[in-house]
Every structure is written in structure tokens, then in C-alpha cells.
Protein backbone atom coordinates (compact mmCIF):
# COMPACT_ATOMS: atom_id res chain seq x y z
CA UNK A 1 0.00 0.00 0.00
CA UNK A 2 1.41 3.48 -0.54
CA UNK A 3 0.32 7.09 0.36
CA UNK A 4 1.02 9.97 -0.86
CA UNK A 5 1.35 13.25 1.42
CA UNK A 6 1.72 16.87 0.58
CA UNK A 7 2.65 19.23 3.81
CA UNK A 8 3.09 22.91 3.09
CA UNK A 9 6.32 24.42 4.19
CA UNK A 10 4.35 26.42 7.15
CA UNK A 11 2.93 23.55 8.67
CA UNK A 12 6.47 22.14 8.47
CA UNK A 13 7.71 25.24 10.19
CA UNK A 14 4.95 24.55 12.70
CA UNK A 15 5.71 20.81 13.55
CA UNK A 16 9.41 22.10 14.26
CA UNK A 17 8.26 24.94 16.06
CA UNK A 18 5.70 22.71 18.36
CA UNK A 19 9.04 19.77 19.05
CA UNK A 20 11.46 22.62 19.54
CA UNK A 21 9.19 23.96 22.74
CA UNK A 22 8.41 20.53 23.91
CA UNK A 23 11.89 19.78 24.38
CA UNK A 24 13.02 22.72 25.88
CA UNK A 25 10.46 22.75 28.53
CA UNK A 26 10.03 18.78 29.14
CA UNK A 27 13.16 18.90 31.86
CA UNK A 28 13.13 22.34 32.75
CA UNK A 29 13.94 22.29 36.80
CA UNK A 30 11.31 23.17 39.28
CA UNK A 31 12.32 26.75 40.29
CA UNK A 32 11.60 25.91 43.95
CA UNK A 33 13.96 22.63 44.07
CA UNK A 34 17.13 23.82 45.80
CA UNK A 35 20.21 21.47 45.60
CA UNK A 36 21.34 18.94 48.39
CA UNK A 37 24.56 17.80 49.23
CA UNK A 38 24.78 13.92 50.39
CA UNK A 39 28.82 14.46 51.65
CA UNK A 40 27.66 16.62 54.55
CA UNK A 41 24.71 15.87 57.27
CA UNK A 42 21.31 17.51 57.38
CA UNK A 43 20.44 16.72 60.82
CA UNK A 44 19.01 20.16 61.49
CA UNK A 45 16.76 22.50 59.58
CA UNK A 46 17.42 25.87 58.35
CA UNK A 47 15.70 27.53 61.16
CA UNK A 48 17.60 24.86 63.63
CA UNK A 49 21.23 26.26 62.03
CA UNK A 50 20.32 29.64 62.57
CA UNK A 51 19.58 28.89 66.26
CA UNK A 52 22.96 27.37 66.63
CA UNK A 53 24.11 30.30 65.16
CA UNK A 54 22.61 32.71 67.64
CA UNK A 55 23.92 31.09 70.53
CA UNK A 56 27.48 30.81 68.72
CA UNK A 57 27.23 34.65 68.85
CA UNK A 58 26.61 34.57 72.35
CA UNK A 59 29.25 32.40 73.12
CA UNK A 60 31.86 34.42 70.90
CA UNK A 61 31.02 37.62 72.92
CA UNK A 62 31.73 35.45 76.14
CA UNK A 63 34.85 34.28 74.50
CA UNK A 64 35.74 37.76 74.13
CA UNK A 65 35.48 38.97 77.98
CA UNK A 66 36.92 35.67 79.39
CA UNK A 67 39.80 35.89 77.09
CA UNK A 68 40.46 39.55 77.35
CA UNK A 69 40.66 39.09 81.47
CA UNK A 70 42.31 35.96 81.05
CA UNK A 71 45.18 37.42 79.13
CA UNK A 72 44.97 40.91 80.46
CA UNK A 73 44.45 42.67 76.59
CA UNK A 74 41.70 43.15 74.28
CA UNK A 75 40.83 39.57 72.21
CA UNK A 76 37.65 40.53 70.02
CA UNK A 77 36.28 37.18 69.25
CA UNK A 78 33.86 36.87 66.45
CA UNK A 79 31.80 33.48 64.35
CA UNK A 80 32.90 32.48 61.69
CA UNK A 81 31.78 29.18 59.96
CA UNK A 82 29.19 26.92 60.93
CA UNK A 83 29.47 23.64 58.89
CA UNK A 84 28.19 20.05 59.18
CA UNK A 85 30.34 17.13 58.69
CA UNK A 86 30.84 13.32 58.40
CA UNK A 87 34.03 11.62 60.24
CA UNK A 88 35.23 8.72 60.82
CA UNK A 89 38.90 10.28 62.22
CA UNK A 90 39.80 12.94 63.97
CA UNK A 91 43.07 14.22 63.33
CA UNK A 92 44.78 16.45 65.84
CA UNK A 93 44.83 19.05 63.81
CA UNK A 94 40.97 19.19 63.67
CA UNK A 95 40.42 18.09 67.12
CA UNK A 96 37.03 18.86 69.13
CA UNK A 97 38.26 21.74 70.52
CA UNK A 98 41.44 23.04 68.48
CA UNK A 99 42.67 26.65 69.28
CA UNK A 100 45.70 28.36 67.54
CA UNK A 101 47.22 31.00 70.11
CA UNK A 102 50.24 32.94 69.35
CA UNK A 103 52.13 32.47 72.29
CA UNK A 104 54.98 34.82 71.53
CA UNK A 105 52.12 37.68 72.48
CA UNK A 106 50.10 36.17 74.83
CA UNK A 107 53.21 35.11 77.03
CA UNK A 108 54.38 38.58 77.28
CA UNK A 109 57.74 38.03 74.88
CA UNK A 110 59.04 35.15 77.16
CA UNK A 111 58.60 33.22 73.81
CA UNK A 112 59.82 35.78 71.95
CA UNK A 113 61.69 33.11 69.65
CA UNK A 114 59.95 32.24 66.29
CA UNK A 115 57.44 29.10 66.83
CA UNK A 116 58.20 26.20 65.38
CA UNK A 117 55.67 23.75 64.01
CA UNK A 118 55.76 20.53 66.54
CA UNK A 119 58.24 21.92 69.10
CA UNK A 120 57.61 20.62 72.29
CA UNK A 121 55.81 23.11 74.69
CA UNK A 122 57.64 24.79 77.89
CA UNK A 123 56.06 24.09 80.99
CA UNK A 124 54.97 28.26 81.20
CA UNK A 125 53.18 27.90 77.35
CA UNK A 126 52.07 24.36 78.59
CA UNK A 127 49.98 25.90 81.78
CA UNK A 128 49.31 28.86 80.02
CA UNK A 129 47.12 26.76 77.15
CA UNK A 130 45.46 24.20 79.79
CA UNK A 131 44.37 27.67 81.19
CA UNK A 132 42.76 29.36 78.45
CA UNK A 133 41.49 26.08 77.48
CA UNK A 134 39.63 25.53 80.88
CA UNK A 135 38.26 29.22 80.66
CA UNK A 136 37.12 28.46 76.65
CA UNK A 137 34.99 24.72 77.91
CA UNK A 138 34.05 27.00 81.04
CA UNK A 139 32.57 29.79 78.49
CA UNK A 140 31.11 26.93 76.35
CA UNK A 141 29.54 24.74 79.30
CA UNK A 142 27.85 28.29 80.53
CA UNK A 143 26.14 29.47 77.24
CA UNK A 144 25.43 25.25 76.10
CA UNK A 145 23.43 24.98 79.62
CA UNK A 146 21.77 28.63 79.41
CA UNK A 147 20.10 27.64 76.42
CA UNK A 148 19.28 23.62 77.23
CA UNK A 149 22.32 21.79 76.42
CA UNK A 150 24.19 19.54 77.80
CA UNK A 151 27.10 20.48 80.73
CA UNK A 152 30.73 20.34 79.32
CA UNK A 153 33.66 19.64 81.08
CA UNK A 154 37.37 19.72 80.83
CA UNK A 155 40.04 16.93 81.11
CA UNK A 156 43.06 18.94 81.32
CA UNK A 157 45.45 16.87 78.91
CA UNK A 158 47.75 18.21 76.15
CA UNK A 159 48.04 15.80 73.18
CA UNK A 160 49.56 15.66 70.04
CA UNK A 161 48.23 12.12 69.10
CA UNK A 162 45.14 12.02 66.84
CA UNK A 163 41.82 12.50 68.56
CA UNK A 164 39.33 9.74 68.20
CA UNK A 165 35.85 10.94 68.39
CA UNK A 166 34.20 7.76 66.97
CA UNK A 167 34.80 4.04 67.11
CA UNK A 168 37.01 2.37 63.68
CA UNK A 169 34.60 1.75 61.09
CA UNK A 170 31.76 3.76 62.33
CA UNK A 171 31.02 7.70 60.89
CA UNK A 172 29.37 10.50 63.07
CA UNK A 173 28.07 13.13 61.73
CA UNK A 174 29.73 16.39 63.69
CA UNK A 175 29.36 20.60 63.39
CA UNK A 176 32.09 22.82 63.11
CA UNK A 177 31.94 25.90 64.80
CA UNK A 178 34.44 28.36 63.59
CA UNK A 179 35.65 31.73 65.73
CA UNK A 180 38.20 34.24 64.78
CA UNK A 181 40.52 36.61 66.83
CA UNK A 182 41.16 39.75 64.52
CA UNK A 183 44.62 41.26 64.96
CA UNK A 184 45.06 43.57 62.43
CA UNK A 185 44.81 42.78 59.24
CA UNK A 186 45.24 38.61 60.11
CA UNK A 187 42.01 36.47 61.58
CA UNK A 188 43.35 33.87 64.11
CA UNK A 189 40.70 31.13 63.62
CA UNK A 190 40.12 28.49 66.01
CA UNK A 191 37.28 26.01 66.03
CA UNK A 192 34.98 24.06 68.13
CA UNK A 193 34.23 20.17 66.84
CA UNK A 194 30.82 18.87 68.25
CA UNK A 195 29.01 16.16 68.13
CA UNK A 196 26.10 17.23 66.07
CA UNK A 197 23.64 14.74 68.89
CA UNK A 198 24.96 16.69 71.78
CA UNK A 199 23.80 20.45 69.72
CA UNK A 200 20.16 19.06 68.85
CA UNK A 201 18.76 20.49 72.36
CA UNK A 202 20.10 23.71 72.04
CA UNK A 203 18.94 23.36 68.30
CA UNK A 204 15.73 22.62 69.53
CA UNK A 205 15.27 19.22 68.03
CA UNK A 206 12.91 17.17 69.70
CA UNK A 207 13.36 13.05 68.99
CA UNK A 208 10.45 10.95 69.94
CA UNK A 209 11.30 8.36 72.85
CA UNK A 210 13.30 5.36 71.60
CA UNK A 211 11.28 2.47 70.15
CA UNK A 212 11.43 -1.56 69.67
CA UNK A 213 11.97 -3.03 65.90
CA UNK A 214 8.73 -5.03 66.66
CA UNK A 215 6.83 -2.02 68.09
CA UNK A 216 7.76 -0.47 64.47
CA UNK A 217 7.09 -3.26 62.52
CA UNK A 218 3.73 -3.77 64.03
CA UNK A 219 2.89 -0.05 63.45
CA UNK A 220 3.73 -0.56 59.92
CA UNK A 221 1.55 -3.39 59.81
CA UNK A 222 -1.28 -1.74 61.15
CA UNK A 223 -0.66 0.84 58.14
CA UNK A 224 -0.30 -1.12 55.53
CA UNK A 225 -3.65 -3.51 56.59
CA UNK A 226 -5.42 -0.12 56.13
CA UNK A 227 -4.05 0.49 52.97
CA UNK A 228 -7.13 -0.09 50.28
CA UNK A 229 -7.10 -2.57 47.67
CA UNK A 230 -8.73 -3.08 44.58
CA UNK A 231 -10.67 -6.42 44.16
CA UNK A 232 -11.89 -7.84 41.55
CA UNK A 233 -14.45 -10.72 40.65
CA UNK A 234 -13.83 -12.43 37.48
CA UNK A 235 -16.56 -14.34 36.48
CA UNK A 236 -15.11 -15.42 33.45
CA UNK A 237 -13.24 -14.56 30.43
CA UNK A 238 -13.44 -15.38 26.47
CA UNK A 239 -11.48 -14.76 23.10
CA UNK A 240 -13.41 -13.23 20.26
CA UNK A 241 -12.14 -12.05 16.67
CA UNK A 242 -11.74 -8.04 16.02
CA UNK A 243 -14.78 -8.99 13.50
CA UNK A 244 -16.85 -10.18 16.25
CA UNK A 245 -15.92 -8.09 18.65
CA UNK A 246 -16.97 -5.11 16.10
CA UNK A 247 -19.97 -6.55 15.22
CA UNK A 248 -21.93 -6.79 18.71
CA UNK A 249 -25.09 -5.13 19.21
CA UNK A 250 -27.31 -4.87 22.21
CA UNK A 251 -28.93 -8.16 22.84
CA UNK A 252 -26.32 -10.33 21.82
CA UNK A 253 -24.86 -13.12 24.34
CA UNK A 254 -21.57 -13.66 25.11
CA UNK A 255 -20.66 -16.97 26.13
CA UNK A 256 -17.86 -17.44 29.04
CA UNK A 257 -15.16 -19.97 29.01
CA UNK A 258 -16.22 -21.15 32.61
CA UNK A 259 -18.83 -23.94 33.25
CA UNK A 260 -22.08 -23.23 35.59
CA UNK A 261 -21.25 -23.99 39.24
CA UNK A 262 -17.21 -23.61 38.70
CA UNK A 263 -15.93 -21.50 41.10
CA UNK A 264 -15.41 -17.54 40.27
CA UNK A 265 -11.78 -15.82 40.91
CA UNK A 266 -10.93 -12.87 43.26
CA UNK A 267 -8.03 -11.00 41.81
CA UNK A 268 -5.96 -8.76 43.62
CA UNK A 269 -2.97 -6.85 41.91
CA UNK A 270 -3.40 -8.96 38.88
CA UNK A 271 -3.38 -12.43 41.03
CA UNK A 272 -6.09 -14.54 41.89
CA UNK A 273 -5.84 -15.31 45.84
CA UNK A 274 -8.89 -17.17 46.34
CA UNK A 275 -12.25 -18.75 44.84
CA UNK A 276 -15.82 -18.22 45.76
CA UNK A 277 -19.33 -18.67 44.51
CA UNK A 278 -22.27 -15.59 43.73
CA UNK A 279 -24.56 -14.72 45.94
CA UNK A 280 -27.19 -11.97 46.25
CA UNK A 281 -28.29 -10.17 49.62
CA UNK A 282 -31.42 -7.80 49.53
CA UNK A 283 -31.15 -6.80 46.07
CA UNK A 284 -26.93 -6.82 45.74
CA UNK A 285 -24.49 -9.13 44.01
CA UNK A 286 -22.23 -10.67 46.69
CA UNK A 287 -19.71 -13.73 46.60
CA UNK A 288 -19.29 -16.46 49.15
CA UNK A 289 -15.22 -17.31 49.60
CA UNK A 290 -15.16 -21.25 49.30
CA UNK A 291 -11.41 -21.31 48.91
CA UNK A 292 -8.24 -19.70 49.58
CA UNK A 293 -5.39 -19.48 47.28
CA UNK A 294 -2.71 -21.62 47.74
CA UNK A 295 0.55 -19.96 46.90
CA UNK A 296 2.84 -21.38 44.03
């Protein structure tokens, strides 16, 4: 069989016109989908962050008088970053609570000698550091308990050896909390390394109480036994030509492939789970189940 088919050239032009929209829009993004990062946690919402943010502010202008008695000079502290994080290590370097001091200033010039990288401390810069670190965890502990967390202490230890925050093999998701000491025109960061579990009450994240696998699996259960489902009565089923399938009119019978008295099929999601017989009951159809539906 052939055809023959004249198109004008501005229907053409149409046709092309008509495609050229449909696949330019087809996978435009959603204006309102913003992007998400799986290498870093989400454990708290936007509105959680900026919470955590707040009371970082608080604590950096407690920082900033405990530090400036401490060391007997002005020591503006100010946030920084606030970032979530996955570890599995924690190197020294990054440890939960890592703070770079210039001692050569805050010692008065009795380390007036360049500092090397991995020198071993003097017993002065050595007491010094445990006590500006006990006044930073004391700072800390006040504002985390002001505002619902949890008490923080101090184990007064210096350590060069890698910090281990989480068991081998396991990650924990952790927040960064970033300060900086401007002195001049150079920003002295230091930063605090948190479990992100121990921040969620100052965050204001409220976990419901801890529950069994079987308590959950039950609950799911009891969901998905509610869930409705489409059932369906076959009472039989037959093959007809196109021709005779075209050429029924009303009165017309239809013969089944399924023999009076045979039981009728329930179907469910395509497969048949059980057999049963019609019944009526005060003017509806009904079916009585005579059998259940072995599995295969």
C-alpha cells in the first residue's frame, strides 16, 4: 500500500516549532527545588542552624570577655563558619576543641623566639594553654546549659596524638563551629568540633522516645492492613475475533469460558488469591469465599 502526502512548508515550520518547545520545557527544573549535598549531614533544619548560630554569637562575645581578662588585653572574638560534617577520624589538627594562640604575644615576649611547628611546649606555654582552654569549655559549658544543652567539662590533657571521636569503622556526623581573633589585618581562627547529637537540644530538636523493631514493625503493619485494595471478581473470560468483537449489538450473548457452578476468581494486583461462589443479599451481588489461594 502506498500514500502519498503533501505538507506545506508552514505547517512544516509549525511541527518544528511545536518539538522545539516541547523539548526545551520537558526537563526544565522546578524553580523551587534547591540542591542537596549527600557528603555533609542535614540533621538540622534551616531555622535549627540559625539557632545554633545565635547562641554561637553569644558564646563568641563570652569568648571575648573571658579571654580579654584571662590574658589581660583586648581579644575581640567573632563566628565564623558553621558547617556540618561526616568523620570517621579525627586528626589532631581538627580536634574537638582546636585553638591556635600565638604564644609569643600572649606570654608577654618570654617566647619571643619564632614558633616552630611541633616543638615541644615549655612548661609556662604548657599551663598557660590548659588555662585558656579551661576558661574556653568553662565559656562553652555556661552558654550550652543557658540555652538547654548539655554540661561540658574539661580533662586537662595536652596531646599531640590524633583524637578519636568515633569508634574504627563507624562515621558520626559532627558541626564545626568556627571563631576568629582579629589582629590587624590577620584572623586567628580556632574552632569548636561537636558532636552534632549533643547540639540538637540547644537546636531545639525534639526526637520521639526510643522504640522496639517489633513495636515499628507492628505499626507498619497496622498501616499497611489499612491500605485499600482493589478487588476484583472475574466471572469469566473469552477470546473473540476483532470482527466479532466489532460486530456486537445490544442483545447479543456472550458466552464465558467457565462452566455453571465452577468457582469464580478474586483478583488482587493482577493475582487470583482465592475462589468463591455468587450470591445476592437484599437486592446486591455478593460472593461467598469457598477457597483460599494456595501460593505457588
Amino acid at each position: 500500500m502506498s500514500m502519498n502526502m503533501q505538507i506545506d512548508t508552514e505547517t512544516i515550520q509549525a511541527l518544528l516549532q511545536t518539538a522545539q518547545r516541547t523539548r526545551s520545557t520537558r526537563f526544565e527544573k522546578p524553580g523551587d527545588v534547591m540542591p542537596f549535598d549527600f557528603h555533609v549531614p542535614h540533621r538540622f533544619a534551616p531555622e535549627q542552624v540559625q539557632r545554633l548560630r545565635d547562641v554561637a554569637e553569644v558564646l563568641a562575645r563570652d569568648l571575648t570577655a573571658t579571654l580579654s581578662a584571662t590574658l589581660q588585653g583586648a581579644f575581640p572574638i567573632t563566628l565564623g563558619e558553621f558547617r556540618e560534617l561526616y568523620v570517621s577520624r579525627q586528626p589532631a589538627s581538627d580536634g574537638a576543641c582546636f585553638v591556635p594562640l600565638n604564644f609569643t604575644k600572649l606570654l608577654g615576649g618570654l617566647a619571643d623566639a619564632e614558633i616552630e611547628e611541633g616543638r615541644t611546649l615549655s612548661s609556662l606555654e604548657n599551663d598557660l594553654l590548659l588555662d585558656v582552654t579551661e576558661k574556653v569549655v568553662a565559656a562553652v559549658s555556661h552558654v550550652s546549659k543557658d540555652n538547654g544543652g548539655p554540661d561540658v567539662t574539661h580533662t586537662p590533657t595536652v596531646s599531640t596524638d590524633p583524637i578519636e571521636l568515633v569508634e574504627e569503622g563507624q562515621i558520626a556526623d559532627l558541626c564545626r563551629i568556627t571563631f576568629q581573633r582579629n589582629e590587624g589585618d590577620k584572623a586567628l581562627p580556632f574552632s569548636l568540633v561537636v558532636l552534632s547529637e549533643l547540639l540538637e537540644p540547644i537546636a531545639g530538636v525534639v526526637r520521639p522516645p526510643e522504640r522496639s523493631t517489633d513495636e515499628i514493625r507492628q505499626d507498619i503493619l497496622a498501616h499497611v492492613k489499612s491500605v485499600p485494595m482493589k478487588v476484583n471478581v472475574r466471572l469469566g473470560t473469552v477470546n473473540v475475533s476483532m470482527r466479532d468483537l466489532v460486530s456486537l449489538e445490544t442483545g447479543d450473548v456472550i458466552l464465558l469460558q467457565r462452566p455453571i457452578g465452577e468457582p469464580i476468581d478474586v483478583i488482587v494486583s493482577g493475582k487470583t488469591i482465592m475462589t468463591g461462589q455468587p450470591v445476592q443479599h437484599h437486592g446486591w451481588y455478593g460472593l461467598q469465599i469457598l477457597r483460599m489461594k494456595e501460593d505457588d
